[in-house]
N, C-alpha and C. Protein backbone atom coordinates (compact mmCIF):
# COMPACT_ATOMS: atom_id res chain seq x y z
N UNK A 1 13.44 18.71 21.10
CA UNK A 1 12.85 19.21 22.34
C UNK A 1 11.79 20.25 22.01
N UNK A 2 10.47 20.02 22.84
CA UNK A 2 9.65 20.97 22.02
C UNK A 2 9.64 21.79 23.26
N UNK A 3 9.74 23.15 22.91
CA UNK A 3 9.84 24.31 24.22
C UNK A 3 8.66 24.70 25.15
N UNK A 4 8.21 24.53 26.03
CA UNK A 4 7.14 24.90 27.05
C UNK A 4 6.24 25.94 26.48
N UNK A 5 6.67 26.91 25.57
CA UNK A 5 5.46 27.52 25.14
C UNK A 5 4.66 27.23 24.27
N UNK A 6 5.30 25.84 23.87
CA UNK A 6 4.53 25.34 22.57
C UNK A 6 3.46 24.09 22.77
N UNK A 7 4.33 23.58 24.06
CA UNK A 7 3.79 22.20 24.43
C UNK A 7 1.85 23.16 24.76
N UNK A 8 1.55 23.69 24.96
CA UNK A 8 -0.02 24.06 25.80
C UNK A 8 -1.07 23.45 24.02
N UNK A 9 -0.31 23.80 22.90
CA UNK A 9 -0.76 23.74 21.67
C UNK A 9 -0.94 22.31 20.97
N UNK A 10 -0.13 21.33 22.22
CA UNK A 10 -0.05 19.91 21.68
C UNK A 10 -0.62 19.57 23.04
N UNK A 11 -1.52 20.08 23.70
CA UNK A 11 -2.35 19.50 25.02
C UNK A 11 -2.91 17.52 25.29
N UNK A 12 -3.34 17.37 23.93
CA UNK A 12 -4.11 16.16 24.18
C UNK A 12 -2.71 14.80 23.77
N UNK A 13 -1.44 15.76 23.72
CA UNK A 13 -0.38 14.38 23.31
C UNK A 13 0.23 14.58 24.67
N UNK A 14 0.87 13.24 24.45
CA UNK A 14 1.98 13.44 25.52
C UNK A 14 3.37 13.58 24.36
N UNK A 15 4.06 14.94 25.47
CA UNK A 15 5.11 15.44 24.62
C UNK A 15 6.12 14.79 24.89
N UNK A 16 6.31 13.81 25.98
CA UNK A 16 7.39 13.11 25.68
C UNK A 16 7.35 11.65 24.93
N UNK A 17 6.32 11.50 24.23
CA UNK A 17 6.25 10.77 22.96
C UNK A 17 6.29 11.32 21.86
N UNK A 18 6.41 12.80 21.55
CA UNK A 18 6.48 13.29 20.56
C UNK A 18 8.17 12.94 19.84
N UNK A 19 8.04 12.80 18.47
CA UNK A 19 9.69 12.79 17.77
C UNK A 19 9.35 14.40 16.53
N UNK A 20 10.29 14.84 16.78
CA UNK A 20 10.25 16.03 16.07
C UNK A 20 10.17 15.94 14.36
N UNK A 21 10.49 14.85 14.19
CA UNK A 21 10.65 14.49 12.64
C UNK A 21 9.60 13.38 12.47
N UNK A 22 9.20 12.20 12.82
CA UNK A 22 8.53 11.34 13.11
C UNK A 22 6.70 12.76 13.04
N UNK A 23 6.56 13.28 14.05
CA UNK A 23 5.23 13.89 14.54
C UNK A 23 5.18 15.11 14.05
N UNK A 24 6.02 15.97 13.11
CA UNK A 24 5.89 16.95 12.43
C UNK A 24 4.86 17.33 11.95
N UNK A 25 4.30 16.27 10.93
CA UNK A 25 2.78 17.24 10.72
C UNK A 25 1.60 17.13 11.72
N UNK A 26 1.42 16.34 12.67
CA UNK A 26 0.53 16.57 13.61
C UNK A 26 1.27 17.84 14.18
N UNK A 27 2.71 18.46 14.95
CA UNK A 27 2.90 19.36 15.10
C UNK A 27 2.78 20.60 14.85
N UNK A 28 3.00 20.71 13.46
CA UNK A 28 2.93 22.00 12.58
C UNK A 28 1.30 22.01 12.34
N UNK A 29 0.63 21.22 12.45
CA UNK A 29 -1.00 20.91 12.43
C UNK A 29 -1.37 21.48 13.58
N UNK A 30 -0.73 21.40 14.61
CA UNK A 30 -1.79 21.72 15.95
C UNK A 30 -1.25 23.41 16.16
N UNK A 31 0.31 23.22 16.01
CA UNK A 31 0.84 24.81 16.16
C UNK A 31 -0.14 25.94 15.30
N UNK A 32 0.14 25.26 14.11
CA UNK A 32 -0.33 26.66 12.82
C UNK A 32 -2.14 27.35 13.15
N UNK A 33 -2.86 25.99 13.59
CA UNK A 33 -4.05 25.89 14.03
C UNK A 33 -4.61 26.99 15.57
N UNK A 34 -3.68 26.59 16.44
CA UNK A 34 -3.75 26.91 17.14
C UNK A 34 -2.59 27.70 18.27
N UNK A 35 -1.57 27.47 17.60
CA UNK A 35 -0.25 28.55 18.21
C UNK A 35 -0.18 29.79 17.94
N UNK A 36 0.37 30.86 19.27
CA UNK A 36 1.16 31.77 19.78
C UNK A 36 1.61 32.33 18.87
N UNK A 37 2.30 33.78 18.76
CA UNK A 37 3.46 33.97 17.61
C UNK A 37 4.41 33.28 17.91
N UNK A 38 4.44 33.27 19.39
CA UNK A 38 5.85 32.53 19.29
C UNK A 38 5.93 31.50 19.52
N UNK A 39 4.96 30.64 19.14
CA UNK A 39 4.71 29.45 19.37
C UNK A 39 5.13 29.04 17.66
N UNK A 40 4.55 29.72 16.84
CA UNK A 40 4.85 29.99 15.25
C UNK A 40 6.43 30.43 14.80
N UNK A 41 6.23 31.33 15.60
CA UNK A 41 7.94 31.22 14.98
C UNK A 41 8.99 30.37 15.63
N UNK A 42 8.63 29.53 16.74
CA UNK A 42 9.52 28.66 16.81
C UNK A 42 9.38 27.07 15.57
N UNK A 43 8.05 27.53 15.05
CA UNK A 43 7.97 26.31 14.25
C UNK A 43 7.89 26.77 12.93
N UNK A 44 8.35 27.73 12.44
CA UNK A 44 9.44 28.44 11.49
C UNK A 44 10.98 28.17 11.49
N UNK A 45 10.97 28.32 12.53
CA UNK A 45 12.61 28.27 12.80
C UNK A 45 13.07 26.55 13.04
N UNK A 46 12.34 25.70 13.66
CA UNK A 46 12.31 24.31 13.30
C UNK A 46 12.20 23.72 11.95
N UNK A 47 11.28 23.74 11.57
CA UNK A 47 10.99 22.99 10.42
C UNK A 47 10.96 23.51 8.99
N UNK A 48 11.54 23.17 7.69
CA UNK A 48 11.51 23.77 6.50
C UNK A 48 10.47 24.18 6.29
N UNK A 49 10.75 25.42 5.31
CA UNK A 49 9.70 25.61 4.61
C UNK A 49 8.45 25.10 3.98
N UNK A 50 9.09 24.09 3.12
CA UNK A 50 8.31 23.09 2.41
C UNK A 50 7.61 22.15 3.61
N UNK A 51 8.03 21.68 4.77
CA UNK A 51 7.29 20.90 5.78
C UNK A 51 6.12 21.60 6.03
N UNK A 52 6.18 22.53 6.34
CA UNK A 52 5.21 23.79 6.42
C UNK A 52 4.26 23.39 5.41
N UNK A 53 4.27 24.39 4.55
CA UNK A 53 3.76 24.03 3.12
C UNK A 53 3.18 22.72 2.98
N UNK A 54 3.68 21.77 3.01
CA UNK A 54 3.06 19.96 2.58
C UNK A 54 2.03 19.96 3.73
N UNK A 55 2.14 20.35 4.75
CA UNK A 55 1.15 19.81 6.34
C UNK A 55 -0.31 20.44 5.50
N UNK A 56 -0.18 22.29 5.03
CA UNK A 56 -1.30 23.02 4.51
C UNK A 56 -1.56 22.49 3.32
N UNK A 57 -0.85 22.10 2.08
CA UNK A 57 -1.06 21.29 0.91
C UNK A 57 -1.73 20.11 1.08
N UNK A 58 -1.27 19.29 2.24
CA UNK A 58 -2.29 17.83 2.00
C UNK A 58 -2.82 17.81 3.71
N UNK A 59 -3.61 18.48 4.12
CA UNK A 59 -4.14 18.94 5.64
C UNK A 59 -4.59 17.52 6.29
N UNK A 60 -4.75 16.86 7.44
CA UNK A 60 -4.98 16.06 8.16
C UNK A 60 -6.72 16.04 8.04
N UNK A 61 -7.46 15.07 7.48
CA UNK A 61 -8.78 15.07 7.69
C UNK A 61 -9.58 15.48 9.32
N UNK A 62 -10.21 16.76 9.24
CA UNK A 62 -10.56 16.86 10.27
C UNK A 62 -9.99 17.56 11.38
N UNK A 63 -8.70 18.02 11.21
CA UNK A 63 -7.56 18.53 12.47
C UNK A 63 -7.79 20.03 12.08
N UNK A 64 -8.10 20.53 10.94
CA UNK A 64 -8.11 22.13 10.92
C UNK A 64 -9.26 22.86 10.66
N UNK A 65 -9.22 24.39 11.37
CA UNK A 65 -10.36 24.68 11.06
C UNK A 65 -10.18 25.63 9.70
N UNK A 66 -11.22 25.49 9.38
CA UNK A 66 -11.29 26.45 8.14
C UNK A 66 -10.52 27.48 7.53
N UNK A 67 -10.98 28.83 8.56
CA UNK A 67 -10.50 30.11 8.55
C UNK A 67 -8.87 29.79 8.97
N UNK A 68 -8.29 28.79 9.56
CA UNK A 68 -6.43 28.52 9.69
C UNK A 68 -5.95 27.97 8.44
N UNK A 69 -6.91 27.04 7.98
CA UNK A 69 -6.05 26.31 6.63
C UNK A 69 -6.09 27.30 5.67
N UNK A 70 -7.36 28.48 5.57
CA UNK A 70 -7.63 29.26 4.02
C UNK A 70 -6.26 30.49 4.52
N UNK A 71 -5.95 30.68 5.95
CA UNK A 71 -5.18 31.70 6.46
C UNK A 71 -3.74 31.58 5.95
N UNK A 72 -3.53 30.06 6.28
CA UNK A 72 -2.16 30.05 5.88
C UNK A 72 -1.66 29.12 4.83
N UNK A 73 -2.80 28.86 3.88
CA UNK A 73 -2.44 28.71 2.26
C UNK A 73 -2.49 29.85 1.69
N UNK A 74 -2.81 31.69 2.18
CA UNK A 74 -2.81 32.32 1.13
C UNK A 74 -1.26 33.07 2.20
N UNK A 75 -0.75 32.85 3.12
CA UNK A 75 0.43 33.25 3.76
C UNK A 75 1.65 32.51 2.95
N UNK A 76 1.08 31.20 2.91
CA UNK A 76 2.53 30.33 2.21
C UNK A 76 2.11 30.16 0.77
N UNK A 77 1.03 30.94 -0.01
CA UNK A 77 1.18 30.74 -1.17
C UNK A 77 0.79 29.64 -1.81
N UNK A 78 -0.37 28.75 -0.89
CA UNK A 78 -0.42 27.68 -1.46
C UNK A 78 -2.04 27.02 -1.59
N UNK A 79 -2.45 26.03 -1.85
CA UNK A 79 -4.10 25.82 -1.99
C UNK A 79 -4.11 24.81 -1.45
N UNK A 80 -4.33 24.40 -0.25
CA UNK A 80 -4.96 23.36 0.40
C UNK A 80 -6.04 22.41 -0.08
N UNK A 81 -5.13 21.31 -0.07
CA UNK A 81 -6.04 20.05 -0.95
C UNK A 81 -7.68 19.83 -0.49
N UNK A 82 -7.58 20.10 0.97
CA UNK A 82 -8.88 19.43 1.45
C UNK A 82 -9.29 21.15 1.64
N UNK A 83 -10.76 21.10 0.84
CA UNK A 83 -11.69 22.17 1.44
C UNK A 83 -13.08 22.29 0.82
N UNK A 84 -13.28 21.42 1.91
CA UNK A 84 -14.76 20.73 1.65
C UNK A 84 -15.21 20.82 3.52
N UNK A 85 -16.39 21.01 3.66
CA UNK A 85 -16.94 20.82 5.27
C UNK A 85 -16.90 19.88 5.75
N UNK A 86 -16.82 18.73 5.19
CA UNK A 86 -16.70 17.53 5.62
C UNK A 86 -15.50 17.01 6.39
N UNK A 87 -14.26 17.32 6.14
CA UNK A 87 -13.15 17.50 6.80
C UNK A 87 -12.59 18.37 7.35
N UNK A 88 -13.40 19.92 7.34
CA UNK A 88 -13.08 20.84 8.07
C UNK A 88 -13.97 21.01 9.26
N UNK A 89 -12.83 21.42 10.49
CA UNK A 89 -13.91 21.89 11.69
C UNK A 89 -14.65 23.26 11.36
């Protein structure tokens, strides 16, 4: 169940097609990008660590902007595969 403060961050899906395990990295993609704190820490408290981590490690062509992917590969410690302009907004 994804909680009402989070759904505004997944605008262009419909959330009752979302599967929490199934749509995870488009999730943690649109949250980290564009979520709340507490839109973030509910998707802390959902999803492992490492889910986290893999979404910023191998990023969705095109879904992130810049300054979020460089933000939270140096938060989780990690180097984001894609960082080139071409796939970043």
């Amino acid at each position: 169940m994804i909680p009402s403060y989070v759904r505004p961050f997944l605008w262009s899906y419909d959330i009752s097609q979302l599967d929490l395990s199934r749509d995870k990295k488009r999730i943690i993609t649109n949250v980290l990008n564009l979520g709340s704190s507490e839109a973030t820490k509910w998707l802390f408290g959902t999803y492992t660590h490492n889910d986290i981590k893999n979404a910023v490690i191998d990023p969705s062509p095109g879904e992130w902007s810049k300054k979020s992917l460089n933000f939270w590969g140096i938060v989780l410690g990690v180097k984001p595969g894609l960082i080139n302009k071409r796939t970043l907004k």
